[in-house]
C-alpha atoms as a PDB file:
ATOM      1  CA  UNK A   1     -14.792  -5.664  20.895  1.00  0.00           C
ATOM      2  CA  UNK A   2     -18.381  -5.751  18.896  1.00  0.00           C
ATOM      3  CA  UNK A   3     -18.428  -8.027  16.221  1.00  0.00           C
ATOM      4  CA  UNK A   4     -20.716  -7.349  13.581  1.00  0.00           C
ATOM      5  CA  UNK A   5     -23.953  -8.533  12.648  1.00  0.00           C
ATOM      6  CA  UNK A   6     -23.810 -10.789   9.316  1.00  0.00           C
ATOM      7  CA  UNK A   7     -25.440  -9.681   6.537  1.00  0.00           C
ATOM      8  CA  UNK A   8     -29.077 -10.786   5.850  1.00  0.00           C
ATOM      9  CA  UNK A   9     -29.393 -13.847   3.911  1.00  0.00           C
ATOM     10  CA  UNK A  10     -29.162 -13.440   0.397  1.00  0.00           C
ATOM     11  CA  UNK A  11     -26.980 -10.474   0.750  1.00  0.00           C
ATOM     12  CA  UNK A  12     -23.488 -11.203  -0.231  1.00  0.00           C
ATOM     13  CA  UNK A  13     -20.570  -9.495   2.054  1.00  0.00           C
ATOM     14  CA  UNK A  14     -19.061  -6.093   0.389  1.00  0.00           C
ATOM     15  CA  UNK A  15     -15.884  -5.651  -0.510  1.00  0.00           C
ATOM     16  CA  UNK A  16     -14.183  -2.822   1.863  1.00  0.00           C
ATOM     17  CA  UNK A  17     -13.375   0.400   0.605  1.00  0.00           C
ATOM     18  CA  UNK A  18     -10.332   0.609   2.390  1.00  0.00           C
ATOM     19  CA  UNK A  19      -8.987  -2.344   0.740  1.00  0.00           C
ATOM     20  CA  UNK A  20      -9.596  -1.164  -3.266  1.00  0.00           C
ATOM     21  CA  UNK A  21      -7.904   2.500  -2.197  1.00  0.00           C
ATOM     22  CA  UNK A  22      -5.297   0.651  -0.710  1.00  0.00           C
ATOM     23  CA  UNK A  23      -4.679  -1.505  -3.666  1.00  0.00           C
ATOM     24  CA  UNK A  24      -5.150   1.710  -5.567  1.00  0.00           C
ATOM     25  CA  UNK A  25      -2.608   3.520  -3.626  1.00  0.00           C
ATOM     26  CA  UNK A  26       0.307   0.490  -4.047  1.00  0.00           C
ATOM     27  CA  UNK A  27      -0.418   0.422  -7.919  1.00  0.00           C
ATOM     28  CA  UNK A  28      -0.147   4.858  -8.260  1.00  0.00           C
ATOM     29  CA  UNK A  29       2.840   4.036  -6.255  1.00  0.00           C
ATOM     30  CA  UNK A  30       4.616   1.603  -8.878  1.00  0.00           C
ATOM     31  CA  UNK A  31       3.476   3.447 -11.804  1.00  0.00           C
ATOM     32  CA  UNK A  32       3.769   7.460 -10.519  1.00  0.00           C
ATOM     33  CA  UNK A  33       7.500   8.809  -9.383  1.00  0.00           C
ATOM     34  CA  UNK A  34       5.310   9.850  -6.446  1.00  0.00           C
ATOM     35  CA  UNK A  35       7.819   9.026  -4.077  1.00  0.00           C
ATOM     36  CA  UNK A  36       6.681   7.196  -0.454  1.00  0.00           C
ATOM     37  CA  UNK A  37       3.460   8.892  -0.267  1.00  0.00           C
ATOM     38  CA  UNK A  38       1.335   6.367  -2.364  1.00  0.00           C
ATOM     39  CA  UNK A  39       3.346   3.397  -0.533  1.00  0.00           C
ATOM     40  CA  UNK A  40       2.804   4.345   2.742  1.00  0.00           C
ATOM     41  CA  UNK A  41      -0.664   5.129   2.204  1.00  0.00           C
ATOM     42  CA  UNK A  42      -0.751   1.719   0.708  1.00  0.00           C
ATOM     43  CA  UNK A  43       0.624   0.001   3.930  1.00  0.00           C
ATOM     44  CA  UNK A  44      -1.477   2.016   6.380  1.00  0.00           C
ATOM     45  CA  UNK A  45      -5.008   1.662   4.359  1.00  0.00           C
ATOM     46  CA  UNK A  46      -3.905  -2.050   3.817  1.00  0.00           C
ATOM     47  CA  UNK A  47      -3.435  -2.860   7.597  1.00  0.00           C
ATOM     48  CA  UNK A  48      -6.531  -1.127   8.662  1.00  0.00           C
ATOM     49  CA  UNK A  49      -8.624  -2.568   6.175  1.00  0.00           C
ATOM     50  CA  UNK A  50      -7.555  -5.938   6.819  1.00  0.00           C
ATOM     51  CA  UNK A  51      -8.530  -5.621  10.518  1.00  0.00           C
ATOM     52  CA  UNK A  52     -11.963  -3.563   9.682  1.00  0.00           C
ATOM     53  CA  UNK A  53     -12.748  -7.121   7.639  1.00  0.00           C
ATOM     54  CA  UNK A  54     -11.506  -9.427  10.515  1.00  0.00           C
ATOM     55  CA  UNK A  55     -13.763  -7.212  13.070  1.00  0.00           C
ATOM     56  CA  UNK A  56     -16.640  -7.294  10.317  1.00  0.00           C
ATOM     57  CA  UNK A  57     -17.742 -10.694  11.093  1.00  0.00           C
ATOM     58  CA  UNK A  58     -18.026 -11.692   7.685  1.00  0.00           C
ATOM     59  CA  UNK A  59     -20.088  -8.612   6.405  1.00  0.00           C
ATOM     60  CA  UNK A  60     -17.004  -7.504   4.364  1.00  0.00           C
ATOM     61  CA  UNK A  61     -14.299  -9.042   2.038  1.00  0.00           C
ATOM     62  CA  UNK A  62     -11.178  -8.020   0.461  1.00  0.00           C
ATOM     63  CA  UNK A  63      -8.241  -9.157   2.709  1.00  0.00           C
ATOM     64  CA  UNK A  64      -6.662 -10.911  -0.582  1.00  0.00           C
ATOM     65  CA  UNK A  65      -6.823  -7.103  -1.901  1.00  0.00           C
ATOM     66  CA  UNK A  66      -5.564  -6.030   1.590  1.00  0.00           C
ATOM     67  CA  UNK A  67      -2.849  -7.775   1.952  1.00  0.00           C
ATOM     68  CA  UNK A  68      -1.383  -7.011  -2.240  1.00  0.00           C
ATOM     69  CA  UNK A  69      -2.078  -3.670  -1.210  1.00  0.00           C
ATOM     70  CA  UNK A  70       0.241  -3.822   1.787  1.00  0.00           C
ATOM     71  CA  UNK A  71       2.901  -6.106  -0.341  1.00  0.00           C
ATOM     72  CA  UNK A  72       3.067  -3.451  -2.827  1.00  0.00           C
ATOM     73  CA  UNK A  73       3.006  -0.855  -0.668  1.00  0.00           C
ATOM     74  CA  UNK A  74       6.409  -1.917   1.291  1.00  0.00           C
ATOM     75  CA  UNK A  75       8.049  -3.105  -1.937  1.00  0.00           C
ATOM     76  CA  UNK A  76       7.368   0.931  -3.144  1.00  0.00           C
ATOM     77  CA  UNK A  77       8.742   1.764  -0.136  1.00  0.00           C
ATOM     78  CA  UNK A  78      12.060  -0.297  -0.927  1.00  0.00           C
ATOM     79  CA  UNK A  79      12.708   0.618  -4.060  1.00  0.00           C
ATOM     80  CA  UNK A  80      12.312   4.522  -2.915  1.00  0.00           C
ATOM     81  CA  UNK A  81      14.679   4.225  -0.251  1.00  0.00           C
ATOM     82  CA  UNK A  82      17.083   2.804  -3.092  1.00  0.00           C
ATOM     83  CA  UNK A  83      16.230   5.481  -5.616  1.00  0.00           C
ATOM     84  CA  UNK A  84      17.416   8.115  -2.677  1.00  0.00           C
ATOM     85  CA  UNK A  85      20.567   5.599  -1.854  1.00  0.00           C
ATOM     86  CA  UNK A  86      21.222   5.726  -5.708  1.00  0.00           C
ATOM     87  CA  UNK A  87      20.415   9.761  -5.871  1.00  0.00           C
ATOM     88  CA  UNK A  88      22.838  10.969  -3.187  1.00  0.00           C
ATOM     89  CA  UNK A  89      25.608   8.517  -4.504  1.00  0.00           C
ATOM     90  CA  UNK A  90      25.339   9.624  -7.940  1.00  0.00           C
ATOM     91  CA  UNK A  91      25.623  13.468  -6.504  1.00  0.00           C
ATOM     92  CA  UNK A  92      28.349  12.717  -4.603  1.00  0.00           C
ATOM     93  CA  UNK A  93      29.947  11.068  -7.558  1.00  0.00           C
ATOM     94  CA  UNK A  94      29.263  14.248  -9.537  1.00  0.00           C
ATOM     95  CA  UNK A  95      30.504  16.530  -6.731  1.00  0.00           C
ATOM     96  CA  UNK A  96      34.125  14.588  -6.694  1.00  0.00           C
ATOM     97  CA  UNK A  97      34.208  15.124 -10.545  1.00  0.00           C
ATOM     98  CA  UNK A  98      34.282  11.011 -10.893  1.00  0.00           C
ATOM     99  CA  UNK A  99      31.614  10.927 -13.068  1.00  0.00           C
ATOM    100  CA  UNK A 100      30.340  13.514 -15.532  1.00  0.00           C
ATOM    101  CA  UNK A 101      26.450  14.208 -17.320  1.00  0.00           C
END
């Protein structure tokens, strides 16, 4: 494994790319009824990004954004695996004529 050359001095590091469409993804994710697609984009972008700045050798930041990104991203994922849990209960409710809308 190569590890980056730092950047020149007086150059700050960049934030990664990855890492703001990651944290991008996990907030479309809360606020869309998107369902899993934004989160697990969010979880996949997030890990890769956060190794792209490990292997960057200090040329690139954003792990902090990384890592919310991934947070959100599996929290998403949780509450759409309850929204389904909660979907096919409630039809299955309706089916048996317990409950009506």
């Amino acid at each position: 494994m190569t590890q980056a050359a730092l950047p020149p001095p007086g150059q700050p590091p960049r934030t990664d790319s990855l890492a703001i469409w990651a944290l991008v993804m996990g907030i479309l994710n809360l606020l869309c009824c998107i369902p899993f697609v934004p989160a697990i984009l969010a979880v996949v972008l997030g890990g890769r990004s956060k190794e792209k700045i490990r292997t960057s050798g200090g040329t690139l930041t954003g792990e902090s954004l990384a890592q919310t990104a991934v947070i959100l991203g599996w929290i998403g994922i949780g509450l759409d695996v309850l929204g389904c849990i909660g979907s096919v209960i409630i039809g299955i409710l309706c089916a048996l004529g317990t409950i009506n809308f």
